[in-house]
N, C-alpha and C. Protein backbone atom coordinates (compact mmCIF):
# COMPACT_ATOMS: atom_id res chain seq x y z
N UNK A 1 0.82 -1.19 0.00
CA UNK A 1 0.00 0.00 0.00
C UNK A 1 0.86 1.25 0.00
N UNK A 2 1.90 1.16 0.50
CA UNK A 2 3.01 2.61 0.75
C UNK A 2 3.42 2.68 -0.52
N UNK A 3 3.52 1.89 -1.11
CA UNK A 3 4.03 2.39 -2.40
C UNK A 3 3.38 3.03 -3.16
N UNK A 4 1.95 1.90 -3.20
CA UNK A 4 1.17 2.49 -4.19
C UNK A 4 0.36 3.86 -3.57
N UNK A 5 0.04 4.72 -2.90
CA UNK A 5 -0.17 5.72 -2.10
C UNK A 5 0.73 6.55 -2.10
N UNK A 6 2.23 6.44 -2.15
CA UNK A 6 3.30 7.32 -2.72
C UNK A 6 3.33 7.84 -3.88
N UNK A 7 3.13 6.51 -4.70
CA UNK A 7 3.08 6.70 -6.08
C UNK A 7 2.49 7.98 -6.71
N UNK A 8 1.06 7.39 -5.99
CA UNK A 8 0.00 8.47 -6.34
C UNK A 8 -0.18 9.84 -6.25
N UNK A 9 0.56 10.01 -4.82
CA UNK A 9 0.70 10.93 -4.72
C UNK A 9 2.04 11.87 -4.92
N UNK A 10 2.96 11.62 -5.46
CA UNK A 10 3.91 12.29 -6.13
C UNK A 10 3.86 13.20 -6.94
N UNK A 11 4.39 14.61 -5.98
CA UNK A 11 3.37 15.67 -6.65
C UNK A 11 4.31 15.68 -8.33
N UNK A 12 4.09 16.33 -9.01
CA UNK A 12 4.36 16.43 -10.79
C UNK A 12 5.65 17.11 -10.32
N UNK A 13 5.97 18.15 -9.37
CA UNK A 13 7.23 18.89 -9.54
C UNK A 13 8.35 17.56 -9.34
N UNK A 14 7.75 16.33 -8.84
CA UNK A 14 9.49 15.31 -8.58
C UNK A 14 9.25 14.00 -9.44
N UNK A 15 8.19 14.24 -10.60
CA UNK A 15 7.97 13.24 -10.53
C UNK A 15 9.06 12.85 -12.26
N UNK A 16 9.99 13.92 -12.57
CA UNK A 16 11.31 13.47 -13.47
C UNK A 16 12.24 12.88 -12.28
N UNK A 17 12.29 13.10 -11.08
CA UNK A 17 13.33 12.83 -10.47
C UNK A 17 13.43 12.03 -9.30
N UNK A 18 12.36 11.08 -8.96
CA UNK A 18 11.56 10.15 -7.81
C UNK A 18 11.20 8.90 -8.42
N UNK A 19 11.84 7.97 -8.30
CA UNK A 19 11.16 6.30 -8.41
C UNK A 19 10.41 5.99 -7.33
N UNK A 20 9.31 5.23 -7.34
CA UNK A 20 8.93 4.57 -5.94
C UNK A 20 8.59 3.33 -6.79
N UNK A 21 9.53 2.85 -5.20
CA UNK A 21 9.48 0.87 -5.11
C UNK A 21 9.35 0.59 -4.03
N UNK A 22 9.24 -0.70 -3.89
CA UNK A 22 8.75 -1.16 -2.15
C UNK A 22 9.49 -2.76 -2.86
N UNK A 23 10.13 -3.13 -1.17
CA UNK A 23 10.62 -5.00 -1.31
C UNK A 23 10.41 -4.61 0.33
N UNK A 24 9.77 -5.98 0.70
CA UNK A 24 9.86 -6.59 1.81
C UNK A 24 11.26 -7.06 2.92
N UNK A 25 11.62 -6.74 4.02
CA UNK A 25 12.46 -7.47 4.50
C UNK A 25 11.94 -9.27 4.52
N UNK A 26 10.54 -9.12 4.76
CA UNK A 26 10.53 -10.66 4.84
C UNK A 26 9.29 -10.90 3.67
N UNK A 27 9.39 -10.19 2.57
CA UNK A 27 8.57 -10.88 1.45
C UNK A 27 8.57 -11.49 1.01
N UNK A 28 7.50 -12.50 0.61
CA UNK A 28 7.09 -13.78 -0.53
C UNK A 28 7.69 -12.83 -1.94
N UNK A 29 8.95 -12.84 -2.61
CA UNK A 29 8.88 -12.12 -4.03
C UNK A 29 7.50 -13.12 -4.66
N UNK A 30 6.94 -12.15 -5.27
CA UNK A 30 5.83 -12.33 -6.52
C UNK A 30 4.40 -12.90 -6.22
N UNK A 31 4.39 -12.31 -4.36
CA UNK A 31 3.22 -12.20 -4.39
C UNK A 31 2.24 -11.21 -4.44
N UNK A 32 1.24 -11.34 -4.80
CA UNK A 32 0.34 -10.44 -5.34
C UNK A 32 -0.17 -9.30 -4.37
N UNK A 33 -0.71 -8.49 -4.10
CA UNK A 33 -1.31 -7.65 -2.88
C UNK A 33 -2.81 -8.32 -2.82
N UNK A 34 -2.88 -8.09 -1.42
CA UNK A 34 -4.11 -8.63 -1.03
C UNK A 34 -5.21 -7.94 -1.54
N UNK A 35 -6.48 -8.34 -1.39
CA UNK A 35 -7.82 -7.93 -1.79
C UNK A 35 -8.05 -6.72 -1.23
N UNK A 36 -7.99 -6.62 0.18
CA UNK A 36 -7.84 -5.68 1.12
C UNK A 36 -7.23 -4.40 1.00
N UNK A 37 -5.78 -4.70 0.46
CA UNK A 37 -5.30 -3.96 0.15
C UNK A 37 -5.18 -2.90 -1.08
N UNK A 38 -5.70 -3.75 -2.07
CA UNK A 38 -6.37 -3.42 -3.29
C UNK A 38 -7.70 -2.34 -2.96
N UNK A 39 -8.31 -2.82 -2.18
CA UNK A 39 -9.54 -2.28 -2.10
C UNK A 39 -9.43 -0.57 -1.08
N UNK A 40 -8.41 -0.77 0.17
CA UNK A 40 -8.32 0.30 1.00
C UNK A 40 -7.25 1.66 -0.06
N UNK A 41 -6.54 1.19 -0.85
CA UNK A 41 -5.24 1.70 -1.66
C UNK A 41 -6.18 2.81 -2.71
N UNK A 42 -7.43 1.71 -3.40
CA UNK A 42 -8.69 2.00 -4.02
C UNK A 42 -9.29 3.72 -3.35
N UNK A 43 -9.24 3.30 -2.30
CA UNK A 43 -10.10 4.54 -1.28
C UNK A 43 -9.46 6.09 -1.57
N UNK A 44 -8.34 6.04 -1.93
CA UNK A 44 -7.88 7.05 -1.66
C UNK A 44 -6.81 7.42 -3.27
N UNK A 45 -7.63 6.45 -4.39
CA UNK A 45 -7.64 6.87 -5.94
C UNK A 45 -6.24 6.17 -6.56
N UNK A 46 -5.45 5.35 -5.06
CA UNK A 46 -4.22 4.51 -5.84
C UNK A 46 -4.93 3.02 -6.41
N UNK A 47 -4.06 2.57 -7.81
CA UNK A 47 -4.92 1.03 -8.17
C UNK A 47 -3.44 0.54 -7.70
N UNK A 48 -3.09 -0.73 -6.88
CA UNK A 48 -2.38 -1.39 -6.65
C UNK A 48 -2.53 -3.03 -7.00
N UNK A 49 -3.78 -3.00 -7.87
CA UNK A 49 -4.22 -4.26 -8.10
C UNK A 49 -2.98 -5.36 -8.86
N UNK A 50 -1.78 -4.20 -9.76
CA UNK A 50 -1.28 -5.25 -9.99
C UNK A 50 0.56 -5.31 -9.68
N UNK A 51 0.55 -4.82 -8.03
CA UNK A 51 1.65 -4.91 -7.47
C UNK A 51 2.06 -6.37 -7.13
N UNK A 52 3.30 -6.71 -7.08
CA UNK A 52 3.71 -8.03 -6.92
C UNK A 52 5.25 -7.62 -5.75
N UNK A 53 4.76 -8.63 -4.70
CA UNK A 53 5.91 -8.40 -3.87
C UNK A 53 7.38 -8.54 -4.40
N UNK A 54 8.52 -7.76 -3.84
CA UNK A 54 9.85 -8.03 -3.86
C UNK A 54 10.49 -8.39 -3.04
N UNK A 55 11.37 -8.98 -2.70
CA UNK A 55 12.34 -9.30 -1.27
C UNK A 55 13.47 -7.86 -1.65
N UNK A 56 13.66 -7.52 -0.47
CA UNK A 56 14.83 -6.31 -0.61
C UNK A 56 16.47 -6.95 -0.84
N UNK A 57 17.06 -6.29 -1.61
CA UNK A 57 18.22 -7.03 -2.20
C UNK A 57 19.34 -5.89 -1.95
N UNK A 58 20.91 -6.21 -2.09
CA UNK A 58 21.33 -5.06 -1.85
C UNK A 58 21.45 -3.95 -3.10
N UNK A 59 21.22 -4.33 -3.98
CA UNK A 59 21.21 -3.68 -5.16
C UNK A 59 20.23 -2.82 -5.18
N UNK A 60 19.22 -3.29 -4.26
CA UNK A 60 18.14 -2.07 -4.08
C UNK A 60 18.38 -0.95 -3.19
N UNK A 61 19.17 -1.39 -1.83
CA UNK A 61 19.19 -0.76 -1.35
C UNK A 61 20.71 0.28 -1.60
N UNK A 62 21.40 -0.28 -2.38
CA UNK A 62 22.24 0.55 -3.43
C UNK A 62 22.00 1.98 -4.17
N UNK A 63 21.23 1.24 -4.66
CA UNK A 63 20.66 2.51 -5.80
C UNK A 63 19.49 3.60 -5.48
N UNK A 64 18.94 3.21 -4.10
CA UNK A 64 17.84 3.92 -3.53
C UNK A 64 18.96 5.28 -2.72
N UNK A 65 17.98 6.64 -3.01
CA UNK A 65 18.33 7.83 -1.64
C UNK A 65 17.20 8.15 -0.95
N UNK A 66 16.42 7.05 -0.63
CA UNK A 66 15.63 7.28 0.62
C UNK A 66 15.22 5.83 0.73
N UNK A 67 15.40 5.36 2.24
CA UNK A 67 14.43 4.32 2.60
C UNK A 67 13.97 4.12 3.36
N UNK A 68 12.27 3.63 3.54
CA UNK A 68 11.36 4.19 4.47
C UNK A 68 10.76 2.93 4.85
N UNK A 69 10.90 2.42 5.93
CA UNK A 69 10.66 1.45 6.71
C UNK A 69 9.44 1.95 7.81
N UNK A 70 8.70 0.66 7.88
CA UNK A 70 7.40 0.74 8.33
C UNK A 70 7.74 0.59 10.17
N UNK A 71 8.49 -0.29 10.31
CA UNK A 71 8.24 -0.78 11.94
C UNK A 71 9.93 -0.95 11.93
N UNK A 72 10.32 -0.83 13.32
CA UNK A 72 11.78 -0.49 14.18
C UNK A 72 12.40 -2.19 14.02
N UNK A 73 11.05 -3.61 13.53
CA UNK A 73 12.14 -4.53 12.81
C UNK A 73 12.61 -4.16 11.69
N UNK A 74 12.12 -3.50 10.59
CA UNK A 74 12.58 -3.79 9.69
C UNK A 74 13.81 -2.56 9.41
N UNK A 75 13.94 -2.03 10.45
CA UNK A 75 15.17 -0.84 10.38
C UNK A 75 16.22 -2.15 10.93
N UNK A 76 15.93 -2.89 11.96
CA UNK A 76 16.73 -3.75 12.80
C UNK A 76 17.77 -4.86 11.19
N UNK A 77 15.78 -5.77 10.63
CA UNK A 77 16.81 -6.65 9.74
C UNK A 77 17.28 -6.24 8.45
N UNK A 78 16.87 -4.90 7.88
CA UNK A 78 17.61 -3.97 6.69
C UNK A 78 19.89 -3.96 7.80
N UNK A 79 19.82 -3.66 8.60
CA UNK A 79 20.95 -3.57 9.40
C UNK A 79 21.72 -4.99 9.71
N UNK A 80 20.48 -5.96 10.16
CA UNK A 80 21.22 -7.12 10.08
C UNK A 80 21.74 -7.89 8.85
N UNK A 81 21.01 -7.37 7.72
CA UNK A 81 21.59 -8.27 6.56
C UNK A 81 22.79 -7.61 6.13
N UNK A 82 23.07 -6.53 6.82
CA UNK A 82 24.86 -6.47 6.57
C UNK A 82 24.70 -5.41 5.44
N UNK A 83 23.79 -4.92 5.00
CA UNK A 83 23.64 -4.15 3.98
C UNK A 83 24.33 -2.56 4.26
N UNK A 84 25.10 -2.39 3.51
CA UNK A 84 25.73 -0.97 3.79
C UNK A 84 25.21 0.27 2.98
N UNK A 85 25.59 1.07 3.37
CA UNK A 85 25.01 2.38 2.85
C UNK A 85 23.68 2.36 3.18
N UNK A 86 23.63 2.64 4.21
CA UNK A 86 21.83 3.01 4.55
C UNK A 86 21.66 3.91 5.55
N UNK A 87 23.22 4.22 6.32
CA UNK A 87 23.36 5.72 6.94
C UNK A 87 23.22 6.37 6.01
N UNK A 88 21.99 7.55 7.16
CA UNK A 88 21.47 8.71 6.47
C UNK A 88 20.48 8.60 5.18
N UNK A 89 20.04 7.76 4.80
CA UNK A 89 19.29 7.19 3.98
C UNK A 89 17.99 6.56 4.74
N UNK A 90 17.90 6.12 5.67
CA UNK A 90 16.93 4.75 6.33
C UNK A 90 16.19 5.64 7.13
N UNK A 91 14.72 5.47 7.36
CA UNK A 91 13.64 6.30 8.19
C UNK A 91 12.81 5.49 8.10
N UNK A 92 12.40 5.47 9.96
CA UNK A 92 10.89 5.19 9.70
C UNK A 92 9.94 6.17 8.71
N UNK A 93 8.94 5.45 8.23
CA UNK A 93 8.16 6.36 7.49
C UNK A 93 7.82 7.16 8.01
N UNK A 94 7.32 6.88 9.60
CA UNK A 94 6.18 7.97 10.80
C UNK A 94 7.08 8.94 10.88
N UNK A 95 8.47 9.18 10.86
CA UNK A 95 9.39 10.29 10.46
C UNK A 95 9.24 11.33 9.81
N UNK A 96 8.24 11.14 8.76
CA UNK A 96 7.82 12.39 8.17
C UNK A 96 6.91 12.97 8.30
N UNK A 97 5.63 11.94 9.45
CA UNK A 97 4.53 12.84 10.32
C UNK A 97 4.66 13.66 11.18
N UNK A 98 4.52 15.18 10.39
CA UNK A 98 5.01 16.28 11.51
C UNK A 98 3.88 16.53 12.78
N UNK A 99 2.67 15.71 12.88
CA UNK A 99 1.47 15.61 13.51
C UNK A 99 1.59 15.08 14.68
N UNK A 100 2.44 14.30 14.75
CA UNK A 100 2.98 12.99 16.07
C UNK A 100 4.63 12.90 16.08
N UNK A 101 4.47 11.96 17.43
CA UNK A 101 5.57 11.51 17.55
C UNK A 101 6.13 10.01 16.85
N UNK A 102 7.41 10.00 16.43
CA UNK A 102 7.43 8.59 15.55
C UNK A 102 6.47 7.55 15.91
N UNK A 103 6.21 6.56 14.74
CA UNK A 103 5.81 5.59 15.49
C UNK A 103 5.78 3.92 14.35
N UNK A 104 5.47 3.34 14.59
CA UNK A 104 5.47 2.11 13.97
C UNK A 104 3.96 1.96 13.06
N UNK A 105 4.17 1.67 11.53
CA UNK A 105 3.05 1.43 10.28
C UNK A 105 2.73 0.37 10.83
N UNK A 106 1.68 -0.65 11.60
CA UNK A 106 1.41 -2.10 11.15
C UNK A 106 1.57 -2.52 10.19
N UNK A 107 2.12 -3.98 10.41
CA UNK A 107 1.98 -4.70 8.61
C UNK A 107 0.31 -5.38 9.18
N UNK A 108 -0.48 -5.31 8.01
CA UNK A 108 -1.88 -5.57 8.00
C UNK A 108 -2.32 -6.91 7.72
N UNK A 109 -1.20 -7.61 6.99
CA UNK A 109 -1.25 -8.79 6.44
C UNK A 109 -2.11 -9.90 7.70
N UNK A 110 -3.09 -10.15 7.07
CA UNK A 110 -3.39 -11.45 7.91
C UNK A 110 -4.63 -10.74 8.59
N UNK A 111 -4.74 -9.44 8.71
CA UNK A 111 -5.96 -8.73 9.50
C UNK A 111 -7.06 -8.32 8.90
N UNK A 112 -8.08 -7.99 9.44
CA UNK A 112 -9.54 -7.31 9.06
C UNK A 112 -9.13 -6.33 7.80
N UNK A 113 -10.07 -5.81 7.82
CA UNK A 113 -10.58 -4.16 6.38
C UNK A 113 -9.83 -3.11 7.38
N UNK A 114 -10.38 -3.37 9.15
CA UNK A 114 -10.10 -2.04 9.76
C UNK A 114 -8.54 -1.64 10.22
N UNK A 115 -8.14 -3.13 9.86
CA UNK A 115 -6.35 -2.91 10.09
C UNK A 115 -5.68 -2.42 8.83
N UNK A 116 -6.25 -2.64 7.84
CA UNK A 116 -5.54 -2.54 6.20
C UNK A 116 -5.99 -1.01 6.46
N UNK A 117 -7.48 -0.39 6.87
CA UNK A 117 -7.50 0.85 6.99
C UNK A 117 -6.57 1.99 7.73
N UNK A 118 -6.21 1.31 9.06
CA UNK A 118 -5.53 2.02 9.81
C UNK A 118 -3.92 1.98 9.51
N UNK A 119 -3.57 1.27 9.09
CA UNK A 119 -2.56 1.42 8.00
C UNK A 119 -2.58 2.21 6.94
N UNK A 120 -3.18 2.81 5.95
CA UNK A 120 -3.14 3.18 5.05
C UNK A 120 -3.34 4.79 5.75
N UNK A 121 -4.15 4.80 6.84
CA UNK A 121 -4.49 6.02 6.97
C UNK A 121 -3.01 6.90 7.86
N UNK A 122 -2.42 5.56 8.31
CA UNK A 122 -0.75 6.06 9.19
C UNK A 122 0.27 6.51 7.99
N UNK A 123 -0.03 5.51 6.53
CA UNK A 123 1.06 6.36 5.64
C UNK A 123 0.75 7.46 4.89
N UNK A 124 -0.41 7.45 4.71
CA UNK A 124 -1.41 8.59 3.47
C UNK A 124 -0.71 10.04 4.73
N UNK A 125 -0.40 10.02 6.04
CA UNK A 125 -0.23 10.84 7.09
C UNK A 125 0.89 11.48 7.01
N UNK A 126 1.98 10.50 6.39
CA UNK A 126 3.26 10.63 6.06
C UNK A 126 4.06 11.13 5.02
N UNK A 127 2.92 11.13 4.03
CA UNK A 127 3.32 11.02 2.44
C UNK A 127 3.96 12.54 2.17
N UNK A 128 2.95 13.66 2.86
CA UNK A 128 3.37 15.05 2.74
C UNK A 128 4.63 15.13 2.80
N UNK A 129 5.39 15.14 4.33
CA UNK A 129 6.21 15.43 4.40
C UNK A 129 7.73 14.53 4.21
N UNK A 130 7.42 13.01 3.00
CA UNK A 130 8.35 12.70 2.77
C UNK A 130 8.85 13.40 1.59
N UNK A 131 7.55 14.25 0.50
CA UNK A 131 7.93 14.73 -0.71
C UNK A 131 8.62 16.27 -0.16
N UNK A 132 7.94 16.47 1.08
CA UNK A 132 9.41 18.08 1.44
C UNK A 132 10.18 17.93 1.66
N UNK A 133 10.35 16.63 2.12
CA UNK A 133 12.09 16.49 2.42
C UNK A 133 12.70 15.98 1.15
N UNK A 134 12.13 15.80 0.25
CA UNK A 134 12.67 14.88 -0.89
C UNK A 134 12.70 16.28 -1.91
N UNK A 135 11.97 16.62 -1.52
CA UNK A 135 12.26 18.31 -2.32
C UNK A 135 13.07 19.36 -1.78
N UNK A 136 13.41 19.24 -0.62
CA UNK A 136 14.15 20.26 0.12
C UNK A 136 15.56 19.35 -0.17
N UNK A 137 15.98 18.33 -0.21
CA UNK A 137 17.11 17.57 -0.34
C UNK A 137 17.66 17.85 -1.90
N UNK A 138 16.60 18.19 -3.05
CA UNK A 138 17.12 18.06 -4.28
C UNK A 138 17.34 19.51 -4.52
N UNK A 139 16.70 20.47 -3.75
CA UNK A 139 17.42 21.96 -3.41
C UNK A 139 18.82 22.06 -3.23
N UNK A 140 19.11 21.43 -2.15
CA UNK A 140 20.24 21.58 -2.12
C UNK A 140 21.30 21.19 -2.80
């Protein structure tokens, strides 16, 4: 859903100079997004119907200048797989909610409509202020 909700919302001024991708620390590569997810992603005008999971590789995390991790494991096993270069690069997502204090995205997988909701509604929260920093960074 973070992706596709990023996607979407990427305002036109970054959108020559912004990829968005998403891989799992612990993803099934090439599985499909859930129904749920399809449907809550739906709510708010992203189609994610035909996203397919990735496992995170270091080549991804190579070539990426921002990476935005949902929960304080997956900052932990992005670090444990030995993967370098991710100082100064690596954020929780809730990092860019200037509304609150950090906090952890649920993964929704496996839960109700109202968990896939409350998820979507913690990153749609976030999205603003990852494109100011992603615009204030290409300022400089």
């Amino acid at each position: 859903m973070a992706e596709g909700l990023l996607r979407h919302f990427l305002p036109q001024s970054l959108q020559n100079i912004v990829t968005v991708s998403s891989a799992g620390t612990d993803a099934f590569h090439g599985n499909w997004a859930t129904d749920l997810a399809i449907k809550v992603a739906k709510e708010y005008g992203a189609d994610i119907s035909g996203h397919r999971a990735k496992r995170l590789s270091r080549a991804m995390v190579d070539d990426a200048d921002l990476i935005l991790a949902m929960e304080q494991y997956h900052l932990k096993m992005i670090r444990s797989l030995r993967l370098f270069g991710t100082a100064g690069k690596t954020f929780l997502l809730s990092t860019f909610d200037s509304t609150q204090d950090v906090y952890e995205v649920p993964d929704p997988i496996g839960g109700d409509s109202e968990m896939y909701a409350e998820s979507a509604r913690l990153i749609h929260a976030c999205i603003k202020g990852v494109y100011t920093y992603i615009g204030e960074k290409n300022e400089a």
